[in-house]
N, C-alpha and C. Protein backbone atom coordinates (compact mmCIF):
# COMPACT_ATOMS: atom_id res chain seq x y z
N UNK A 1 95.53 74.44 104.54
CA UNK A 1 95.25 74.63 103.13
C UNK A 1 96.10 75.79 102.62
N UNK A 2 96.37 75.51 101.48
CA UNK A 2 97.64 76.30 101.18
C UNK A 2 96.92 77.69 100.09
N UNK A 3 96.90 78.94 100.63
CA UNK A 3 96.69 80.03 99.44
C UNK A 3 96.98 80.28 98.33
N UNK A 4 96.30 80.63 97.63
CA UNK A 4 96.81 80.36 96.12
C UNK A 4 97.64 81.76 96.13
N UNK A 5 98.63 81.93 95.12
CA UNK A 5 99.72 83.38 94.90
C UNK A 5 98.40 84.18 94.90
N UNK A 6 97.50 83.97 93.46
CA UNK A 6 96.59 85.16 93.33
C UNK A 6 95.57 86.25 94.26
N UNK A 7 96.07 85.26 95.77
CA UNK A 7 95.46 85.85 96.43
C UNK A 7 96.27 86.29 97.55
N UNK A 8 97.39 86.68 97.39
CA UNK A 8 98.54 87.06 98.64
C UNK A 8 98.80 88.71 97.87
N UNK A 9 98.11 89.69 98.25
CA UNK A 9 98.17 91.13 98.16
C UNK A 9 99.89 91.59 97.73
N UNK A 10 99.52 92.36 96.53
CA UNK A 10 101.02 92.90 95.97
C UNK A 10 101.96 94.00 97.37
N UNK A 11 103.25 94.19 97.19
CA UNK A 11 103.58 94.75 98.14
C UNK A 11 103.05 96.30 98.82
N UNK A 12 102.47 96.88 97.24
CA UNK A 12 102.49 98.19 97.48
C UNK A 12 100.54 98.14 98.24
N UNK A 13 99.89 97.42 97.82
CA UNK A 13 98.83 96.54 98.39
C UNK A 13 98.76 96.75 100.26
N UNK A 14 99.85 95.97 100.25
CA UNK A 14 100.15 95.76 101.61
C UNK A 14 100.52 96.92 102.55
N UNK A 15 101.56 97.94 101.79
CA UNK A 15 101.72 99.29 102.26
C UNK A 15 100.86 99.60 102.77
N UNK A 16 99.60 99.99 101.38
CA UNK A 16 98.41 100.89 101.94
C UNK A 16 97.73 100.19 103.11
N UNK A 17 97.86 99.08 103.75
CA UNK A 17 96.97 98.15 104.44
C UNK A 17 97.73 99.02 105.74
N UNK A 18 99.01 98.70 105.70
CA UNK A 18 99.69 99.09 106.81
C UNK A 18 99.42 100.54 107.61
N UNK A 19 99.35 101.44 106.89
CA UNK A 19 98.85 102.86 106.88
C UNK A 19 97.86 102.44 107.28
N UNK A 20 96.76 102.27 106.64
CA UNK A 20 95.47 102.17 106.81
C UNK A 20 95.23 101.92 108.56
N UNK A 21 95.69 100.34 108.53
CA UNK A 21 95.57 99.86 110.01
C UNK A 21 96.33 100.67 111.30
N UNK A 22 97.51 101.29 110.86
CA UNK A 22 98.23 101.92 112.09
C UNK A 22 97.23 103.61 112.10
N UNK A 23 96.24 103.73 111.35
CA UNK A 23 95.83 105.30 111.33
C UNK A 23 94.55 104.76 111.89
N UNK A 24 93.67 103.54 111.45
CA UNK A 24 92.77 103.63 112.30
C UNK A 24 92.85 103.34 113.84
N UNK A 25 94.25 102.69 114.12
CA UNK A 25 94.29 102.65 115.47
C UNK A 25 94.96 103.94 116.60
N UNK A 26 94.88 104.85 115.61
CA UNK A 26 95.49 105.87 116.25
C UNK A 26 97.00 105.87 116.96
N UNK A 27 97.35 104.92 115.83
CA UNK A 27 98.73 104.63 116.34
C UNK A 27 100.16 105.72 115.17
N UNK A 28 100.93 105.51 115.29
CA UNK A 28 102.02 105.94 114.04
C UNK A 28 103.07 104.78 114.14
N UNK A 29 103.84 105.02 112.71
CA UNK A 29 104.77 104.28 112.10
C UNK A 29 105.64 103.96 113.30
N UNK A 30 106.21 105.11 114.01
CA UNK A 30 107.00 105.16 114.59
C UNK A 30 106.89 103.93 115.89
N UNK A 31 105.82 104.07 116.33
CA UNK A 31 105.73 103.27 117.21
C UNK A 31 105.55 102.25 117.23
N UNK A 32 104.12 102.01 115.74
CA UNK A 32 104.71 100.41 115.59
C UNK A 32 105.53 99.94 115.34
N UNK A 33 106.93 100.46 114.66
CA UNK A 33 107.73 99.92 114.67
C UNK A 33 108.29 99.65 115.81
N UNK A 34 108.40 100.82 116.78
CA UNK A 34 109.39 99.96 118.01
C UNK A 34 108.16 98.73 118.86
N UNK A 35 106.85 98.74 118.66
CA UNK A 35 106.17 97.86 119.12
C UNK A 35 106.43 95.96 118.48
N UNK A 36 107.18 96.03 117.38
CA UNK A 36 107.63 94.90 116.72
C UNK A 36 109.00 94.47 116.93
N UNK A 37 109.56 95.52 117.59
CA UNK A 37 110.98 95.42 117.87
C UNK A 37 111.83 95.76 116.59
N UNK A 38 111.13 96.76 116.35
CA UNK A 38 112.72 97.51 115.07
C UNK A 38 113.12 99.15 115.37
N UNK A 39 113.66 99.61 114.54
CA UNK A 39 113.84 100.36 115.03
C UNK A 39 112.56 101.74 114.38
N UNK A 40 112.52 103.38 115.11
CA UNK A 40 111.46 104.14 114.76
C UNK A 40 111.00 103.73 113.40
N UNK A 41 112.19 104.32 112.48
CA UNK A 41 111.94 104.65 110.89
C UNK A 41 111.61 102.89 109.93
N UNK A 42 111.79 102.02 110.52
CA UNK A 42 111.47 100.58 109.57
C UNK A 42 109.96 100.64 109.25
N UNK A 43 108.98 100.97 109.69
CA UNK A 43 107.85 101.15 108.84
C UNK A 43 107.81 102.07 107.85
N UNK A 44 107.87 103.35 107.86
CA UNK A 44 108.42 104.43 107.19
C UNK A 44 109.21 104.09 106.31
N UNK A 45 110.16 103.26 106.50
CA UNK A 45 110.71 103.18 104.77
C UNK A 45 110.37 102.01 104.27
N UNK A 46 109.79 101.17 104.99
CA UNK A 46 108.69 100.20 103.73
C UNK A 46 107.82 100.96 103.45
N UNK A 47 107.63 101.80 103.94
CA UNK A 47 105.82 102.43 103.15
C UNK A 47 106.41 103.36 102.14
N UNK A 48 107.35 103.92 102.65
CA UNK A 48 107.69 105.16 101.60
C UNK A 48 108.81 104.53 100.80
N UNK A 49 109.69 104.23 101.01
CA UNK A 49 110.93 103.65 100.44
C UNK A 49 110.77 102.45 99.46
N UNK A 50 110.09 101.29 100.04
CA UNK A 50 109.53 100.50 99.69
C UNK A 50 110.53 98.90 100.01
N UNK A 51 111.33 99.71 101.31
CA UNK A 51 112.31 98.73 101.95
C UNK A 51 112.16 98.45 103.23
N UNK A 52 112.02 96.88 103.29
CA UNK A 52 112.31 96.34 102.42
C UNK A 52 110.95 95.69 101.32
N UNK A 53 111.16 95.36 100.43
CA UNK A 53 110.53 95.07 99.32
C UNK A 53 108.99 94.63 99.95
N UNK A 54 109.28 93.52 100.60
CA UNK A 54 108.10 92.62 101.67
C UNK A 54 108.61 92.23 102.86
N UNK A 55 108.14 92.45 103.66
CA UNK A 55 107.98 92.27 105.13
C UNK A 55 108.24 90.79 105.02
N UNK A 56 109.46 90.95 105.86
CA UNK A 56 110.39 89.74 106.39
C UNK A 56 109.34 88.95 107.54
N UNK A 57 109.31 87.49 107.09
CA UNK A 57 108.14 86.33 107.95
C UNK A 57 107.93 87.20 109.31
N UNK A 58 109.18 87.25 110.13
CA UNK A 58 108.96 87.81 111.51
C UNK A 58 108.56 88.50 111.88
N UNK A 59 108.64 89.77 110.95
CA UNK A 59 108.28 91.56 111.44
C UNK A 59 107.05 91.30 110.86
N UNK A 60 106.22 90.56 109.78
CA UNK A 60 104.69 90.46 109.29
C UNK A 60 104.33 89.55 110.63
N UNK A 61 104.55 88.77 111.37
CA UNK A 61 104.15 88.17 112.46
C UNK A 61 103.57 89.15 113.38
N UNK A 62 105.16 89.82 113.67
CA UNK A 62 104.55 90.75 115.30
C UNK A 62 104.13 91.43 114.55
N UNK A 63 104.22 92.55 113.23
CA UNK A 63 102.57 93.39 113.04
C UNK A 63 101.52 92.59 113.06
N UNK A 64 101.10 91.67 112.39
CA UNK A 64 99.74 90.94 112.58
C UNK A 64 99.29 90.94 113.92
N UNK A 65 99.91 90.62 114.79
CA UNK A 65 99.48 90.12 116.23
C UNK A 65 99.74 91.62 116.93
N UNK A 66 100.68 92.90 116.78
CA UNK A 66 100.40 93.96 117.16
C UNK A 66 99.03 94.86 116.54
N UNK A 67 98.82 94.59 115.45
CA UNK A 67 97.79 95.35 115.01
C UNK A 67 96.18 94.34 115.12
N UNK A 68 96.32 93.45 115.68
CA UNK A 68 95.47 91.90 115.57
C UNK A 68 94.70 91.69 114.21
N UNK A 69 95.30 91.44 113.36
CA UNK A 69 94.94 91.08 111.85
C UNK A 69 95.38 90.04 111.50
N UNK A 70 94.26 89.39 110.44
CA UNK A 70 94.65 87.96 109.75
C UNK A 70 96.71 88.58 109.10
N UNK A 71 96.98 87.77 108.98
CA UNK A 71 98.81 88.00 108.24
C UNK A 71 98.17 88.18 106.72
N UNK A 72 97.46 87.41 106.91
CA UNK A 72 97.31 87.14 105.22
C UNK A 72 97.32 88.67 104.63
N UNK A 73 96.21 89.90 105.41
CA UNK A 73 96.28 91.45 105.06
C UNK A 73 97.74 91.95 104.80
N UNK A 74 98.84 91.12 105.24
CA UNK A 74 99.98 91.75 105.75
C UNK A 74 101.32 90.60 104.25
N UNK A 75 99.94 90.23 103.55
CA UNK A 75 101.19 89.29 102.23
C UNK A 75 101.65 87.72 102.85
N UNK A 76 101.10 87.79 104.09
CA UNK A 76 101.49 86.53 104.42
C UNK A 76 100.52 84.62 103.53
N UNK A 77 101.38 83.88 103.07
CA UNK A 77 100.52 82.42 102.69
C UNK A 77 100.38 81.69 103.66
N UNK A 78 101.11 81.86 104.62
CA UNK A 78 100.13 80.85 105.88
C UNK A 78 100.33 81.61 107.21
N UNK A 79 98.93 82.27 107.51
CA UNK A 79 99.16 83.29 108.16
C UNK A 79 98.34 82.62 109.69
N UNK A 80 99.32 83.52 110.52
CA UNK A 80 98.62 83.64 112.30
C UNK A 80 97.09 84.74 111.86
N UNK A 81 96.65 84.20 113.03
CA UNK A 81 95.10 85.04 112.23
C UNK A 81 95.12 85.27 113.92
N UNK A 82 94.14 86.59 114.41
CA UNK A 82 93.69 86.53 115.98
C UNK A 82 92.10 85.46 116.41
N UNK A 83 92.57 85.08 116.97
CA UNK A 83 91.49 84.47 117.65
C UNK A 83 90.00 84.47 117.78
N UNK A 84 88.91 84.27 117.20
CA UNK A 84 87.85 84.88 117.05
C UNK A 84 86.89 84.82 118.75
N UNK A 85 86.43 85.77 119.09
CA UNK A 85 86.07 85.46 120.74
C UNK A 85 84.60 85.59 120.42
């Protein structure tokens, strides 16, 4: 089933999500980024910079599944979600 736009979170939306989720896990930018395979500073300048604009399909993938969150938190319309156990 396909999401409607009105409900796919604006970019700056998504920022704060990102923060949010890498601080409650006691993690930093830095690392999730190299945990997605980019380099330190690529979270850091989407959050601050605001580059790039929205998280490219792939890098919203491995955060979803590094941070284990629906995609959809992450701007994604048809999102990997984790597994409910």
């Amino acid at each position: 089933m396909a999401v409607p736009l009105s409900a796919i979170p604006c970019p700056d939306t998504v920022r704060r999500t990102v923060v949010r989720l890498v601080r409650d896990r006691g993690l930093d930018l830095a690392s999730v980024s190299r945990m997605i395979g980019r380099n330190d500073a690529y979270l850091h300048q989407f959050v601050k910079r605001g580059t790039p604009r929205r998280l490219p399909e792939q890098e919203r993938l491995h955060l979803a599944i590094a941070l284990n969150v629906d995609e959809r938190e992450l701007g994604a319309r048809d999102p990997w979600s984790p597994v409910a156990l």
